[in-house]
Structure formats: structure tokens, C-alpha cells
N, C-alpha and C. Protein backbone atom coordinates (compact mmCIF):
# COMPACT_ATOMS: atom_id res chain seq x y z
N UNK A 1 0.84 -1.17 0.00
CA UNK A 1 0.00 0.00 0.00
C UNK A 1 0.89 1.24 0.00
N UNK A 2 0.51 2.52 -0.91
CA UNK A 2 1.23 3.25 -0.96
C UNK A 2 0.73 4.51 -0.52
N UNK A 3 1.62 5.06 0.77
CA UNK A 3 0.85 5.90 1.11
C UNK A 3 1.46 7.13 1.24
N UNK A 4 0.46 8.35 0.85
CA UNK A 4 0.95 9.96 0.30
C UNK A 4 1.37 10.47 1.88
N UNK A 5 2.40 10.88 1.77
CA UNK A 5 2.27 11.87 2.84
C UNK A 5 2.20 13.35 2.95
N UNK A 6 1.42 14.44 3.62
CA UNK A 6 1.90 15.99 2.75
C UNK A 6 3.29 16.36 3.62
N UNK A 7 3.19 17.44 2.60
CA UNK A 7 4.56 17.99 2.38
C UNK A 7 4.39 19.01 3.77
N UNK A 8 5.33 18.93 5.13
CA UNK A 8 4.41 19.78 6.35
C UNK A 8 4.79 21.39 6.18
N UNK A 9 5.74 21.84 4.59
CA UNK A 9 5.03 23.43 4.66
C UNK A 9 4.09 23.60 4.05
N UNK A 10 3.59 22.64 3.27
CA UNK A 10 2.26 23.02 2.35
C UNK A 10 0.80 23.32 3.19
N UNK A 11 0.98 22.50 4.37
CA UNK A 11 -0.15 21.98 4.97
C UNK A 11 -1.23 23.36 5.62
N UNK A 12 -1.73 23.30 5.75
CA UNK A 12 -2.72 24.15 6.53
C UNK A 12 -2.41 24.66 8.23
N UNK A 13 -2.53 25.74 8.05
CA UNK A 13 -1.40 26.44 9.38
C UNK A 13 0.06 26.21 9.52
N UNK A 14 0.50 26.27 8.21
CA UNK A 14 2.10 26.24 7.95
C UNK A 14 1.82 27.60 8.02
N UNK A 15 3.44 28.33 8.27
CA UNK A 15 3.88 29.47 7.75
C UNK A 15 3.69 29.58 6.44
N UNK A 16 3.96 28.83 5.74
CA UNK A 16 4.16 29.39 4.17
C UNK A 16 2.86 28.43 3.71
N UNK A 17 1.92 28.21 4.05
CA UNK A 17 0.33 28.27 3.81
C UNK A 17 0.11 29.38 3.90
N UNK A 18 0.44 29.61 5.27
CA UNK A 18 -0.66 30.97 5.41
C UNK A 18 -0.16 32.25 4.75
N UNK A 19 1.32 32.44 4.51
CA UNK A 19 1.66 33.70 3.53
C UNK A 19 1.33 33.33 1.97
N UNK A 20 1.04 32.31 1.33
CA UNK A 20 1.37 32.16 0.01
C UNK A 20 -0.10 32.86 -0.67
N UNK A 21 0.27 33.20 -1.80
CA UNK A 21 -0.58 34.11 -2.46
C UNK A 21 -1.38 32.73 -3.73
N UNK A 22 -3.14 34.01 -4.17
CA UNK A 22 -3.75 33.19 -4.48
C UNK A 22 -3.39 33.74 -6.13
N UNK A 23 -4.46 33.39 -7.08
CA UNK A 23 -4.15 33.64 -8.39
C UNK A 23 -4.10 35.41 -8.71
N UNK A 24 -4.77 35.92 -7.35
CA UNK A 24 -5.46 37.73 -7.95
C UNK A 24 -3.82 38.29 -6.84
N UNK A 25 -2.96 37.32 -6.16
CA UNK A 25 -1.74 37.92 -5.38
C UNK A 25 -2.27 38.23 -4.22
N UNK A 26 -3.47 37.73 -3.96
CA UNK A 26 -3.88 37.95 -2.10
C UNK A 26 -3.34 37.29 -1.02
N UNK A 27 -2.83 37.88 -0.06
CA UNK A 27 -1.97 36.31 0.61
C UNK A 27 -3.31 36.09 1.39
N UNK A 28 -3.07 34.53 2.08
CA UNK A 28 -4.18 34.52 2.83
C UNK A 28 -4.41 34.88 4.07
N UNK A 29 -3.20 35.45 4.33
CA UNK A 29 -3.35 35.96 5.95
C UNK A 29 -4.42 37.29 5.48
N UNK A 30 -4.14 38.06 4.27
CA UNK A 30 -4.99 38.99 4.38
C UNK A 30 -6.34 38.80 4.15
N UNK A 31 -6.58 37.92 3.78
CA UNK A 31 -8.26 37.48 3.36
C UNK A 31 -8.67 36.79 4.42
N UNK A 32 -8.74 36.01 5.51
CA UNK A 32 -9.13 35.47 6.55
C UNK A 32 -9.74 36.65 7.11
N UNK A 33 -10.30 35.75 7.99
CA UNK A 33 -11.74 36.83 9.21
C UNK A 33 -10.65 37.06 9.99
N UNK A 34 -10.17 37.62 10.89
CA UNK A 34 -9.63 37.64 12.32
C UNK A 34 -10.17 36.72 13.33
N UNK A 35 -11.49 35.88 13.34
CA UNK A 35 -11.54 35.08 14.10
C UNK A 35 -11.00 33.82 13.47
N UNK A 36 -10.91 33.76 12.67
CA UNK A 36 -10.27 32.36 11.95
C UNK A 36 -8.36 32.81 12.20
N UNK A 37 -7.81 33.67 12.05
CA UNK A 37 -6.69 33.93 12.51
C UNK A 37 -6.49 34.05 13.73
N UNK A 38 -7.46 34.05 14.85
CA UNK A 38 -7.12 34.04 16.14
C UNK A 38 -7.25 32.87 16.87
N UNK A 39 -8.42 31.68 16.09
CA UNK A 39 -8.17 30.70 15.55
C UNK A 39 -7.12 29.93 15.64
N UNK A 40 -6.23 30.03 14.30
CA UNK A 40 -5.19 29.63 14.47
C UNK A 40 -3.90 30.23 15.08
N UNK A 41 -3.83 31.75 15.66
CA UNK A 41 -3.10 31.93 16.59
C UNK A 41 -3.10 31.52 18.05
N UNK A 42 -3.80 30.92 18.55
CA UNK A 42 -4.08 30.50 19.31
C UNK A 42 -4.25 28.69 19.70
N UNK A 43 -4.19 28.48 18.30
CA UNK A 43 -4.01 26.67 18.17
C UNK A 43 -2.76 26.03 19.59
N UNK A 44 -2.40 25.34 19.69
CA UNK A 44 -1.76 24.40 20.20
C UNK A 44 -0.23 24.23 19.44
N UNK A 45 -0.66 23.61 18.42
CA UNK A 45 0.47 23.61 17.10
C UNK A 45 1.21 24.63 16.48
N UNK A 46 0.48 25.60 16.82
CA UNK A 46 1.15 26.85 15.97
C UNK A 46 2.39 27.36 16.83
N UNK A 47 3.54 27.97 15.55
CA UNK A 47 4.72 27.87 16.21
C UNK A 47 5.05 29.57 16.40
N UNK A 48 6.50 30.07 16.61
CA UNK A 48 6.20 31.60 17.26
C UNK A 48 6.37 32.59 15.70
N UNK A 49 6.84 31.26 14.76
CA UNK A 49 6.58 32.27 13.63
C UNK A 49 5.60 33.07 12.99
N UNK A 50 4.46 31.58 12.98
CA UNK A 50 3.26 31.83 12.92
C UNK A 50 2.63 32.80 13.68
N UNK A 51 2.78 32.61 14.49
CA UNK A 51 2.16 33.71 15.68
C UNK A 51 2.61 35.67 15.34
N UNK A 52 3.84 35.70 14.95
CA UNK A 52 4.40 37.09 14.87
C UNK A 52 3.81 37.04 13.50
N UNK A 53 3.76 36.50 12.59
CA UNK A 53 2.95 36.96 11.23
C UNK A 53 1.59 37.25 11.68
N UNK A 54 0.61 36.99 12.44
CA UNK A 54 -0.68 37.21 12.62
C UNK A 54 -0.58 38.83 13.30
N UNK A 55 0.53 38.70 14.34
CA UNK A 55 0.33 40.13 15.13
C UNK A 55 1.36 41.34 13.82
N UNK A 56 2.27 40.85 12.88
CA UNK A 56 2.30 41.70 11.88
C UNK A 56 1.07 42.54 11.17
N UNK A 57 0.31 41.15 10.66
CA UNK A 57 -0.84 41.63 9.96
C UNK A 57 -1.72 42.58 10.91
N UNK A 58 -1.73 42.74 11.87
CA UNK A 58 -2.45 43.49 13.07
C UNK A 58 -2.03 44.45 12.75
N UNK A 59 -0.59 44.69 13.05
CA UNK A 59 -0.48 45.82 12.91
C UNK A 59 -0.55 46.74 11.47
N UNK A 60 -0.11 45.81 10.68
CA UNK A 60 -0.35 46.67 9.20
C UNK A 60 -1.67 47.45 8.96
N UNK A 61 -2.87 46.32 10.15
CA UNK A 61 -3.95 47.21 9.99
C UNK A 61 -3.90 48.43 10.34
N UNK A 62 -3.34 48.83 11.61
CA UNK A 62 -3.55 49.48 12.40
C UNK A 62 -4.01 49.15 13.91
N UNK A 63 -4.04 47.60 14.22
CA UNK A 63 -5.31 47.16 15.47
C UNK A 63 -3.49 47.02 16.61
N UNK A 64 -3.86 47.18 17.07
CA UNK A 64 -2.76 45.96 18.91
C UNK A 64 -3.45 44.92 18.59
N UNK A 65 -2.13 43.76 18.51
CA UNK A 65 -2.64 42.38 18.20
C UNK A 65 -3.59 42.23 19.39
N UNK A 66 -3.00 42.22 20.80
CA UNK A 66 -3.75 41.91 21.66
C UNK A 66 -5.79 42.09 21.93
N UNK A 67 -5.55 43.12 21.43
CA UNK A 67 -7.16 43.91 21.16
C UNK A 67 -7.49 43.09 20.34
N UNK A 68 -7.00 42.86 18.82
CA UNK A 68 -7.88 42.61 17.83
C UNK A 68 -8.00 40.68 17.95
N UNK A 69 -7.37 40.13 18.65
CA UNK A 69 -7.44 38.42 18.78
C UNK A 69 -7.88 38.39 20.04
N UNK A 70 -8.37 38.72 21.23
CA UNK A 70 -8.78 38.77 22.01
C UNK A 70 -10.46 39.35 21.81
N UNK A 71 -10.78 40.19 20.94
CA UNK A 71 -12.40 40.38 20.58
C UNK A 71 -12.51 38.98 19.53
N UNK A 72 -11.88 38.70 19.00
CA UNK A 72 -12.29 37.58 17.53
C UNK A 72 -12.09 36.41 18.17
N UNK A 73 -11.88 36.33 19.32
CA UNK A 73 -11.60 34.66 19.89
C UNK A 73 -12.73 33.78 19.96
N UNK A 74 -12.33 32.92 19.12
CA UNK A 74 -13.67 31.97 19.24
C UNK A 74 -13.11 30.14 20.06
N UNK A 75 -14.24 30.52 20.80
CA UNK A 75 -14.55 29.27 21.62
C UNK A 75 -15.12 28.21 20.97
């Protein structure tokens, strides 16, 4: 039996999942809700890279990471 394994930067909540761009050049950190990024900032698995790219994107908005993943936290 032959079995696939993925590739673990491709995977879903990789670093370079979550920066890689779609066909229009959107990355996906910028298209996610903030609760789906707080989400996965907040996972278990997620590592401190991951984590400083989410509070980047914070700030590019303009938000304090802390403020803006702390209202979007979903239980």
C-alpha cells in the first residue's frame, strides 16, 4: 500500500500556507476573518513564527494584536 504523505510546509497552518498568495496575489493571511486567525493563533500547534505573522498583519492594519485576537476569539 502506498501511502501519500503531505509535504508539512504546504499543509494548513504552515507558515508558508498561510503567507502564500492566491491567483489575484492575495496572501491569505490577508483574506481570513480575524476570528479564523485568532483561531489559528491561538491553536496548540502553531509555532512563534506563525504567531508574529498574525500580530504583523495586526499591525499593518492598524489594530494591537492583543485587542484585535482577544475580541475575535472563538470558543
Amino acid at each position: 500500500m502506498n501511502r501519500h504523505q503531505k509535504n508539512p510546509a504546504t499543509t494548513p497552518g504552515s507558515l508558508e500556507w498561510l503567507l502564500a498568495r492566491n491567483r489575484q496575489g492575495q496572501r491569505r493571511i490577508d483574506r481570513f476573518s480575524w476570528g479564523r486567525l485568532a483561531r489559528i493563533y491561538n491553536a496548540r500547534s502553531t509555532t512563534a513564527d506563525i504567531r508574529k505573522a498574525i500580530e504583523n498583519a495586526a499591525r499593518r492594519c492598524g489594530y494591537k494584536p492583543a485587542v484585535i485576537l482577544g475580541l475575535n476569539r472563538w470558543n
